[in-house]
N, C-alpha and C. Protein backbone atom coordinates (compact mmCIF):
# COMPACT_ATOMS: atom_id res chain seq x y z
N UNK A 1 -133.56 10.74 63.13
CA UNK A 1 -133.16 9.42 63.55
C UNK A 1 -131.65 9.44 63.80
N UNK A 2 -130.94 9.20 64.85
CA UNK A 2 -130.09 8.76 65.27
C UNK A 2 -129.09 7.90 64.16
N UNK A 3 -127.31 8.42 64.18
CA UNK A 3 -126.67 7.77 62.96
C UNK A 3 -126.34 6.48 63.32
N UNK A 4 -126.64 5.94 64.57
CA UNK A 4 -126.38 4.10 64.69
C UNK A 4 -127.85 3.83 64.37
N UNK A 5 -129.10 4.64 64.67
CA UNK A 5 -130.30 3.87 64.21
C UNK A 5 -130.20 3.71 62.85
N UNK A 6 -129.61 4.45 61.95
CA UNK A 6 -129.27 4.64 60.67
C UNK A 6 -128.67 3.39 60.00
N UNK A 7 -127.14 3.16 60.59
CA UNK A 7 -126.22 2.21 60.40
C UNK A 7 -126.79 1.27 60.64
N UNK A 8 -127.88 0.71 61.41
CA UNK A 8 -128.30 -0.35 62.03
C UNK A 8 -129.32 -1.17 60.84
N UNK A 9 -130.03 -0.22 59.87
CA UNK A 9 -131.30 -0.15 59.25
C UNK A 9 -130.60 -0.69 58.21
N UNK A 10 -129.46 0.28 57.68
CA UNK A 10 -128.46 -0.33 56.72
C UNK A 10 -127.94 -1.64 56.84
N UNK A 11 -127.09 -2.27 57.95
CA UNK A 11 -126.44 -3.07 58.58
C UNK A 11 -127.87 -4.63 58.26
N UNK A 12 -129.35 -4.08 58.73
CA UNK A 12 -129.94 -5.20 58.64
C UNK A 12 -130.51 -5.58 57.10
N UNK A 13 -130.79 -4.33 56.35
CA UNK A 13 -130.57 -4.62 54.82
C UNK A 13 -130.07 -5.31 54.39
N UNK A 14 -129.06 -5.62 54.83
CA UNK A 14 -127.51 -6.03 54.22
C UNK A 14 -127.92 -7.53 54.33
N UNK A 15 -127.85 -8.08 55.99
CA UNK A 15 -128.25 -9.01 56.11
C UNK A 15 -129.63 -9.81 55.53
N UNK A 16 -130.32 -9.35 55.53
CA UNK A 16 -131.77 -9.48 55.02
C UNK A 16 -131.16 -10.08 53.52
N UNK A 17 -130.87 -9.06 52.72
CA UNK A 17 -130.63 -9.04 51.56
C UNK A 17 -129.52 -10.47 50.78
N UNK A 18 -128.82 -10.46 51.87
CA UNK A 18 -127.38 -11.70 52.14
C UNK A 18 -128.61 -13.26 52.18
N UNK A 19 -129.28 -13.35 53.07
CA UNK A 19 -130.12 -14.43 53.58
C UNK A 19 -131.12 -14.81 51.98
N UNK A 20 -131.73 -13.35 51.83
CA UNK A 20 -132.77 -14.20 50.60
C UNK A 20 -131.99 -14.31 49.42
N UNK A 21 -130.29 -13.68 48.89
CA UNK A 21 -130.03 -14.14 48.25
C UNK A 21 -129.64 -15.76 48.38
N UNK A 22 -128.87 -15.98 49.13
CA UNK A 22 -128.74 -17.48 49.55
C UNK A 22 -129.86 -18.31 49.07
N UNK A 23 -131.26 -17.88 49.44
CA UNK A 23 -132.71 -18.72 49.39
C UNK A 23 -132.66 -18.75 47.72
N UNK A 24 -132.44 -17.98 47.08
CA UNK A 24 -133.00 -17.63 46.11
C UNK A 24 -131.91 -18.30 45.11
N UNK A 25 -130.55 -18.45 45.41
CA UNK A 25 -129.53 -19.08 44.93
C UNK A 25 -129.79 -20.58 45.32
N UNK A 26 -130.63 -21.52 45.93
CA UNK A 26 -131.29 -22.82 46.42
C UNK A 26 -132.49 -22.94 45.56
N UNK A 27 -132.79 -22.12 45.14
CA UNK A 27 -133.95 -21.95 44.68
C UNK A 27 -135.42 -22.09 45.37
N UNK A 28 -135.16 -21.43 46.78
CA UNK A 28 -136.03 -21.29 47.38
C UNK A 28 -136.89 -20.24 47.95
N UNK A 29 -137.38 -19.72 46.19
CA UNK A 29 -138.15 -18.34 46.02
C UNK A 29 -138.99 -17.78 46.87
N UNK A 30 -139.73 -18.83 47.40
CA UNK A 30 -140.80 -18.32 48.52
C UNK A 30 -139.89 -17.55 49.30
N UNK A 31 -139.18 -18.02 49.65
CA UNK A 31 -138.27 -17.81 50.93
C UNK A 31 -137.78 -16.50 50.87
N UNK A 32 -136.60 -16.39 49.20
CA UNK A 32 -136.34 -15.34 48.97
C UNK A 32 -137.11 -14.05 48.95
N UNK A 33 -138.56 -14.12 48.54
CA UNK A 33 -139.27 -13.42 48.58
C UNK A 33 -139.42 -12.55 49.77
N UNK A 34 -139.49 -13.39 50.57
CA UNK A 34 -140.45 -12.63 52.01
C UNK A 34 -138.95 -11.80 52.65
N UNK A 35 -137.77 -12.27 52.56
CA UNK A 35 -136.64 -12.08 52.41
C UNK A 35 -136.76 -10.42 52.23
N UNK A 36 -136.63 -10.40 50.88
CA UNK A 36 -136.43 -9.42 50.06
C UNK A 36 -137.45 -8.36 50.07
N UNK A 37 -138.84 -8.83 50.15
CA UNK A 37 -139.82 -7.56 50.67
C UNK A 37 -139.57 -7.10 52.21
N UNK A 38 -138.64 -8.07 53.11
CA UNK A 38 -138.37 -7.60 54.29
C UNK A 38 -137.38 -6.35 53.81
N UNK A 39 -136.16 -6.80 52.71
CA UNK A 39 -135.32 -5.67 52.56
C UNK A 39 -135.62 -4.82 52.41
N UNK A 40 -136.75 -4.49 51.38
CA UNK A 40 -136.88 -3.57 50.46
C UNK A 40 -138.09 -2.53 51.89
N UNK A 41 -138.81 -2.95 52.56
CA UNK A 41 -139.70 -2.19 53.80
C UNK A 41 -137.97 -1.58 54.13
N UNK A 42 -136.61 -1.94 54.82
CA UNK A 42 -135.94 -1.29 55.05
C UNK A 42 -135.12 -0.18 54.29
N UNK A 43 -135.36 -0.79 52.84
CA UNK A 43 -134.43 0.40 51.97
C UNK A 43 -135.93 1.81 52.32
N UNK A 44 -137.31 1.24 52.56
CA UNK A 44 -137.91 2.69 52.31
C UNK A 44 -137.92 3.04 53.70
N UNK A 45 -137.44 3.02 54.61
CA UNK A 45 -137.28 3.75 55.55
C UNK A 45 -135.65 4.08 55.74
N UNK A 46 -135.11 3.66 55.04
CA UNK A 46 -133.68 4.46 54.70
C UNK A 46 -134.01 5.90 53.55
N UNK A 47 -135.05 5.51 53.05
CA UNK A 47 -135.35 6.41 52.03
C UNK A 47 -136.57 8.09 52.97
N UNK A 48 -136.70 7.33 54.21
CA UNK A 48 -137.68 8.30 54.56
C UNK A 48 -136.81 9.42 55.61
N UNK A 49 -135.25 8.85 55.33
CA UNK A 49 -134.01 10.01 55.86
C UNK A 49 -133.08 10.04 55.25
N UNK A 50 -133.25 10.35 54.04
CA UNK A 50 -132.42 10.62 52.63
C UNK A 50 -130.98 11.75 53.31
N UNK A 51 -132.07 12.64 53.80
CA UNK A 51 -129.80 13.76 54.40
C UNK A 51 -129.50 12.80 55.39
N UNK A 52 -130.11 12.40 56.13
CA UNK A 52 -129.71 11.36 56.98
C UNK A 52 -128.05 10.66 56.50
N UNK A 53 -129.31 10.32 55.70
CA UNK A 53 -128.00 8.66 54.53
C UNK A 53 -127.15 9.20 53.86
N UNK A 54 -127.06 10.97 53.69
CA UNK A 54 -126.19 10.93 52.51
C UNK A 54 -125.13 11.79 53.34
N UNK A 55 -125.56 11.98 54.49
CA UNK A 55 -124.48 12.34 55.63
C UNK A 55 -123.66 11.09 56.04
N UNK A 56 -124.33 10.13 56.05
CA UNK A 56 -123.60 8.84 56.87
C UNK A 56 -122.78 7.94 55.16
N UNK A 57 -123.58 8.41 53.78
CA UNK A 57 -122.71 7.57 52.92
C UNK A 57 -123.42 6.35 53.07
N UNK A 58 -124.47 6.69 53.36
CA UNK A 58 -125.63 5.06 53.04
C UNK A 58 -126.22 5.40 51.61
N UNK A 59 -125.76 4.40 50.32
CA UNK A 59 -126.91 4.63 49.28
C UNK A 59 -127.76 4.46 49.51
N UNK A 60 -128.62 5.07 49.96
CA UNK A 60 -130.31 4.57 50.39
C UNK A 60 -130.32 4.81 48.11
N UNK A 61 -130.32 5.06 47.36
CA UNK A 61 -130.80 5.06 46.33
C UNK A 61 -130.52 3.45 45.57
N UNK A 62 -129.04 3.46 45.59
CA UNK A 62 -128.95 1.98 45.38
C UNK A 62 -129.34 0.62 46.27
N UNK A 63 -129.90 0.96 47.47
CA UNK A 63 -130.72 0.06 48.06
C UNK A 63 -131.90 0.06 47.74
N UNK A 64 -132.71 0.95 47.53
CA UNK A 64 -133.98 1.14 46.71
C UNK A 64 -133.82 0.14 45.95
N UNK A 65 -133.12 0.68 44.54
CA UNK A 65 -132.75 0.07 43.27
C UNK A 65 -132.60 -1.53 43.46
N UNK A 66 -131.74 -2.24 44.13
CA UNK A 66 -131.54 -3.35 44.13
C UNK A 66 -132.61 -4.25 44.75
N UNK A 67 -133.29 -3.73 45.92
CA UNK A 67 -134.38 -4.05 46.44
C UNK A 67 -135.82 -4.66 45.21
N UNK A 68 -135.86 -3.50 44.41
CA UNK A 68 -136.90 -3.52 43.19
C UNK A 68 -136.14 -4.72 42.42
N UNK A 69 -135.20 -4.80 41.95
CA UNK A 69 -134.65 -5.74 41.36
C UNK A 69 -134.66 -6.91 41.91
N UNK A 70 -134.20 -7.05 42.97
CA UNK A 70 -134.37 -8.42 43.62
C UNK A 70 -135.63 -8.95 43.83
N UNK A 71 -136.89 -8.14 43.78
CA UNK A 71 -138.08 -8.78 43.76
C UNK A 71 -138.53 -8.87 42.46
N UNK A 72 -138.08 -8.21 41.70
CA UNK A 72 -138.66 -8.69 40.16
C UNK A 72 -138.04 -9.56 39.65
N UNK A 73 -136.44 -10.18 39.91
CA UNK A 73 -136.14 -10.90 39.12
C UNK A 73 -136.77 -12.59 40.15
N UNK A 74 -137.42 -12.11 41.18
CA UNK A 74 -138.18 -13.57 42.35
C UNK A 74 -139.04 -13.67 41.55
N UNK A 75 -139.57 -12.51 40.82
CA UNK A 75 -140.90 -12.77 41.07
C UNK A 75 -141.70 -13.10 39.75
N UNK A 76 -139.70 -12.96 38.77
CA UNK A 76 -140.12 -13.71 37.25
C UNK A 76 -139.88 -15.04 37.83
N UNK A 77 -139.37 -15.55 38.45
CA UNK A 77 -139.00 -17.27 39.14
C UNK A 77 -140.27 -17.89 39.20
N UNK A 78 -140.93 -17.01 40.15
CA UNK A 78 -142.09 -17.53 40.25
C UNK A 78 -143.52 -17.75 38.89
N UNK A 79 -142.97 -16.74 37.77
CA UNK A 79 -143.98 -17.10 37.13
C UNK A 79 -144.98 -15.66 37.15
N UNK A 80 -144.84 -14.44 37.96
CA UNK A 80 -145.36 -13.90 38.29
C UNK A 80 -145.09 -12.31 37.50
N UNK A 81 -145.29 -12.61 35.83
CA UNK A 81 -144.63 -11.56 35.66
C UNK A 81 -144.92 -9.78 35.77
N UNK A 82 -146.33 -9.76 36.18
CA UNK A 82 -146.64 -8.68 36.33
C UNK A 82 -145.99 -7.82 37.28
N UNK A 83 -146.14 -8.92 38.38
CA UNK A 83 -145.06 -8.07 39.69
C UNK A 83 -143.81 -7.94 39.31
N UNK A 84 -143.26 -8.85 38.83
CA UNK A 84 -142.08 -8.44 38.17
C UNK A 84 -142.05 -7.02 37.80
N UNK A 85 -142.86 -6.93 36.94
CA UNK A 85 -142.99 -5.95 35.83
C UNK A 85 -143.11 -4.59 36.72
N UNK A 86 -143.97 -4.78 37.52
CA UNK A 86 -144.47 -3.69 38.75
C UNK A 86 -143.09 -3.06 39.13
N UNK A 87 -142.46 -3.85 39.77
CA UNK A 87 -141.11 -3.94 40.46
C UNK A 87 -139.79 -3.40 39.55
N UNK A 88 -140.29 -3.24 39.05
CA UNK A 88 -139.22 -2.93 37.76
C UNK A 88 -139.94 -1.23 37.34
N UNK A 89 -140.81 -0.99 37.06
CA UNK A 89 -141.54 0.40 36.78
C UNK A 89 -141.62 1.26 38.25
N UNK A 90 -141.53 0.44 39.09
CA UNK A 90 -141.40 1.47 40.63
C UNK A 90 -140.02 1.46 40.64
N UNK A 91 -139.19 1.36 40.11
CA UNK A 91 -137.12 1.70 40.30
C UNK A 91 -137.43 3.05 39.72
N UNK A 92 -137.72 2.98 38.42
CA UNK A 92 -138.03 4.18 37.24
C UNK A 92 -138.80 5.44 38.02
N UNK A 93 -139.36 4.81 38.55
CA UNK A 93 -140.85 5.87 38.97
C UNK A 93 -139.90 6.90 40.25
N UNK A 94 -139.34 5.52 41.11
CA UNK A 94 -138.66 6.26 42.06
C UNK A 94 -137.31 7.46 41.96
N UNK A 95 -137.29 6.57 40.70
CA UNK A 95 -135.92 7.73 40.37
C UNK A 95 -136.62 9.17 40.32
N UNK A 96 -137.29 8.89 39.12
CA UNK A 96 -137.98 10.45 38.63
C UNK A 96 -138.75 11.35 39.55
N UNK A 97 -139.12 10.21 40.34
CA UNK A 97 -139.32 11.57 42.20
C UNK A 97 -138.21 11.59 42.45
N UNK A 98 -137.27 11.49 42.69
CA UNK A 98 -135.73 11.80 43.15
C UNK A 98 -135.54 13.03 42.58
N UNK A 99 -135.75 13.14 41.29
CA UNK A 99 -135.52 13.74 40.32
C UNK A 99 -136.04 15.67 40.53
N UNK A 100 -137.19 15.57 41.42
CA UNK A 100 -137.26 16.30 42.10
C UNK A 100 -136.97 17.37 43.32
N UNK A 101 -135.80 16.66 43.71
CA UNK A 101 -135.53 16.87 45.40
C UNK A 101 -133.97 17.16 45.05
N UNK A 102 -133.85 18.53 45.50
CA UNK A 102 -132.57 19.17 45.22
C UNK A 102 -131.36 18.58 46.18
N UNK A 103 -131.49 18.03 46.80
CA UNK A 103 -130.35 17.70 47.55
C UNK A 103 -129.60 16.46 46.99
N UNK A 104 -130.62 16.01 45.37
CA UNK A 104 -130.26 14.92 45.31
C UNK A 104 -128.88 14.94 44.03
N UNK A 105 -127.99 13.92 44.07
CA UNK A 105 -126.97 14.12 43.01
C UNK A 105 -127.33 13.24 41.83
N UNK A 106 -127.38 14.72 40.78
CA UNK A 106 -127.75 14.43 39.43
C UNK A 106 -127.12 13.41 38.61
N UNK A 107 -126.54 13.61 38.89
CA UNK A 107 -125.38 12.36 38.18
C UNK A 107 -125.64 11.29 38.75
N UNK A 108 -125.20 10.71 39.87
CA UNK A 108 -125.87 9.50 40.19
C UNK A 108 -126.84 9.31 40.05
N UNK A 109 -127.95 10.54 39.79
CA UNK A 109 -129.68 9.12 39.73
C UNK A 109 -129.75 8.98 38.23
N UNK A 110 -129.13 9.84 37.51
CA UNK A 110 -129.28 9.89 36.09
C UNK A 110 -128.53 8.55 35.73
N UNK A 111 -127.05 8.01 36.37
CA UNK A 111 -126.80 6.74 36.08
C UNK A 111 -127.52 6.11 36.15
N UNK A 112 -128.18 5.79 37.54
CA UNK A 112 -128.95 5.02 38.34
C UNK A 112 -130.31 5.28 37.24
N UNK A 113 -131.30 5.63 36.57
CA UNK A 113 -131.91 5.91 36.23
C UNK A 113 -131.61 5.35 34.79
N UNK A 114 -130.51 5.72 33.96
CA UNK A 114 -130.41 4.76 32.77
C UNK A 114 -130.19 3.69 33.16
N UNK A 115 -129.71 2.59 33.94
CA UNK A 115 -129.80 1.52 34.29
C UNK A 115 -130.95 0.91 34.59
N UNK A 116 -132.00 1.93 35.56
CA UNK A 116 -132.77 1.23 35.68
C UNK A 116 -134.09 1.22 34.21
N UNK A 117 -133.50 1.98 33.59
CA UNK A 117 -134.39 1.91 31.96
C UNK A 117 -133.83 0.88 31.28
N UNK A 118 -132.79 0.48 31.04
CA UNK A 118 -132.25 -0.34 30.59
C UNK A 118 -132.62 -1.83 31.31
N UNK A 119 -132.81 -1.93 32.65
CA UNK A 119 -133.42 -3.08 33.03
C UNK A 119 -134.96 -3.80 32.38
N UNK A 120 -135.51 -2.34 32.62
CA UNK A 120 -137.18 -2.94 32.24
C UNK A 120 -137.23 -2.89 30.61
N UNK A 121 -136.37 -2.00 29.96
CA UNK A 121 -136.47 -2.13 28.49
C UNK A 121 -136.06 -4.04 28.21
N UNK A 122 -135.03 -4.39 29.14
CA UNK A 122 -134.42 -5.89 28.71
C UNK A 122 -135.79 -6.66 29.33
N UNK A 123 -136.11 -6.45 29.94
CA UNK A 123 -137.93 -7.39 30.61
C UNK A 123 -138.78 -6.87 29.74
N UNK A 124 -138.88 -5.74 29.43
CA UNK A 124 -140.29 -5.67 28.00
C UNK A 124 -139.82 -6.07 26.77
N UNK A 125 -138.54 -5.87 26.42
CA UNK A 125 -138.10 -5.65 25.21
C UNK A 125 -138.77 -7.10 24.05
N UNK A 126 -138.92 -8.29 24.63
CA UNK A 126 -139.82 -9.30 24.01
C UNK A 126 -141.39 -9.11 23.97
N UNK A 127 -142.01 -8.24 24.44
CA UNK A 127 -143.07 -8.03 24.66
C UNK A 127 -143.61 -6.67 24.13
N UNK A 128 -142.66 -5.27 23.98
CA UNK A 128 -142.69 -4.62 23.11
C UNK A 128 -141.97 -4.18 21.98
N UNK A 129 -142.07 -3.86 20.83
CA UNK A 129 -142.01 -3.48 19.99
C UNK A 129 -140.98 -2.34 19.93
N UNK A 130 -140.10 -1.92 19.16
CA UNK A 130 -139.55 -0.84 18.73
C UNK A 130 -139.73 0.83 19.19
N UNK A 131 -140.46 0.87 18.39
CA UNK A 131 -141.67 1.70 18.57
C UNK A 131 -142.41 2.57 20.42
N UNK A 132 -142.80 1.34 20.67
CA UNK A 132 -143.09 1.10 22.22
C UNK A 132 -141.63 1.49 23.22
N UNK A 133 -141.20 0.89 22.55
CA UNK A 133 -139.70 1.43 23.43
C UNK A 133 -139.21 3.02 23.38
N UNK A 134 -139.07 3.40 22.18
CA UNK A 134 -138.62 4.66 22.38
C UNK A 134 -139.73 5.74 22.64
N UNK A 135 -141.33 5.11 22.56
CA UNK A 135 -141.46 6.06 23.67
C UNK A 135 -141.79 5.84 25.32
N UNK A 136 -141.77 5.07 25.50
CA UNK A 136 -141.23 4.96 27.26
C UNK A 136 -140.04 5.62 27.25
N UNK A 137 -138.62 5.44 26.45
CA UNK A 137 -137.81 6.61 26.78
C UNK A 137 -138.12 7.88 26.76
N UNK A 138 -138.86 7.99 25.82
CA UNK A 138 -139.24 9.50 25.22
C UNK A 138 -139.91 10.47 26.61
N UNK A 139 -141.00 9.55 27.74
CA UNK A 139 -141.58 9.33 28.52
C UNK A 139 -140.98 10.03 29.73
N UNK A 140 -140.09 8.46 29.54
CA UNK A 140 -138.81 9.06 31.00
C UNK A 140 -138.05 10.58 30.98
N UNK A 141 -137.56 10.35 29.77
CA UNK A 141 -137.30 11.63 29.18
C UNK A 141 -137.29 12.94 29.82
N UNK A 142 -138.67 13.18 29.26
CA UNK A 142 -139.52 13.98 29.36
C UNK A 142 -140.12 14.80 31.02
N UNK A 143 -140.15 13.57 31.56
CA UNK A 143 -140.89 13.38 32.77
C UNK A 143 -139.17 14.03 33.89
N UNK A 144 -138.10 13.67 33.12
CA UNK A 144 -136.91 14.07 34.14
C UNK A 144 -136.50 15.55 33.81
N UNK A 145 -136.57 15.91 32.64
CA UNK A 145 -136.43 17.33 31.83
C UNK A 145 -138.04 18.14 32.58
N UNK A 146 -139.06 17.41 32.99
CA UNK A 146 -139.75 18.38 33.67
C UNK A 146 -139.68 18.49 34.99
N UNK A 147 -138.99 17.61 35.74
CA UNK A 147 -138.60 17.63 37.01
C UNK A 147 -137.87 18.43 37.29
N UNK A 148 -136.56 18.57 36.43
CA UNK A 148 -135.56 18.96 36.83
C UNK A 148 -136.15 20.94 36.21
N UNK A 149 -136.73 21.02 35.44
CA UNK A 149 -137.00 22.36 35.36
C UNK A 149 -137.65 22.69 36.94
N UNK A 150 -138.62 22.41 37.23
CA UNK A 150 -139.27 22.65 38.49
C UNK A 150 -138.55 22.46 39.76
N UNK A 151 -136.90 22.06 39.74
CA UNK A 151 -135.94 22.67 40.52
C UNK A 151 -135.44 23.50 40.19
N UNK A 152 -135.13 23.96 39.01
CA UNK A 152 -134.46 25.23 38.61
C UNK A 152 -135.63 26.72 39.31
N UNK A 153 -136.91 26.30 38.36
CA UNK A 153 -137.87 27.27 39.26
C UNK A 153 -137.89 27.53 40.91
N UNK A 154 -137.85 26.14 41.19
CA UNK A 154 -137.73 26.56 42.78
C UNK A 154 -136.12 27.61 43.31
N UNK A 155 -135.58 26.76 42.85
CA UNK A 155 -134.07 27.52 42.96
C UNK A 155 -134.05 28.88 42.94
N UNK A 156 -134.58 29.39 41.79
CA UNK A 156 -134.92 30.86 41.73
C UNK A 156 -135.82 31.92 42.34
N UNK A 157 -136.71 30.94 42.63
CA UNK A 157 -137.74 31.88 43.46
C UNK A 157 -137.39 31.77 45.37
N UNK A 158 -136.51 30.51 45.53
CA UNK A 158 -136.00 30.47 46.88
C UNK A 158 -135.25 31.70 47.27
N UNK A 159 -135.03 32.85 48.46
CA UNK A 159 -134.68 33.80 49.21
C UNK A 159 -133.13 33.03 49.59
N UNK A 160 -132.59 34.28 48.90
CA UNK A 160 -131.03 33.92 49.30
C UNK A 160 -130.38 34.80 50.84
């Protein structure tokens, strides 16, 4: 894809994202909604040219991220907390496929990644228990320590 089709995808994110906050600051969730699932269809096709974006300096990761957020915190407005909840476990989920893909920078998703644990821990944290919590970390954990081995493997068996 072309780096103005790029800038452009970004550029309407932006806007998109600008508009349903407004709605959503009126308190006009519906609105925000359709808004914001418009954004978030654009953060995943910013996401479906990741060297793309990280040539041009588009976070396609923190557009992801905020995208998920902005529909979970609509979609506690609405009363709707499962999606919420949904929306909040696909940030996590997305990281830890990131988590996979060598081109990606460790450090940023690993921020990006305790933040976004720290989000859904503050949305479950009334709903689970102690207990429950540390192992969803334990989880995440786990799940990024096996990712990230299975780049090291690849790394090594890749032809230099």
């Amino acid at each position: 894809m072309s780096d103005t089709c790029m800038s452009h995808i970004e550029n309407h994110w932006k806007a998109l994202t600008l508009t349903a906050n407004d709605c959503f600051n009126k308190e006009d969730f519906e609105k925000a909604l359709s808004g914001y699932k418009e954004a978030l269809y654009r953060a995943e096709v910013l996401n479906d040219h990741q060297e793309n974006c990280q040539q041009l300096d588009i976070p396609f990761m923190q557009v992801f991220i905020i995208s998920c957020n902005n529909l979970s915190n609509t979609y506690q407005k609405l009363g709707q907390y499962d999606a919420a909840e949904i929306m909040l476990k696909r940030a996590v989920h997305y990281l830890l496929h990131l988590s996979t893909q060598a081109h990606i920078n460790m450090n940023e998703l690993h921020h990006e990644l305790k933040r976004a644990s720290i989000t859904l821990f503050n949305f479950k944290g009334e709903k689970i228990g102690e207990k429950e919590q540390e192992k969803l970390l334990r989880n995440i954990k786990e799940q990024l320590a096996e990712n990230q081995s299975i780049n090291i493997n690849r790394a090594l068996k890749s032809p230099k």
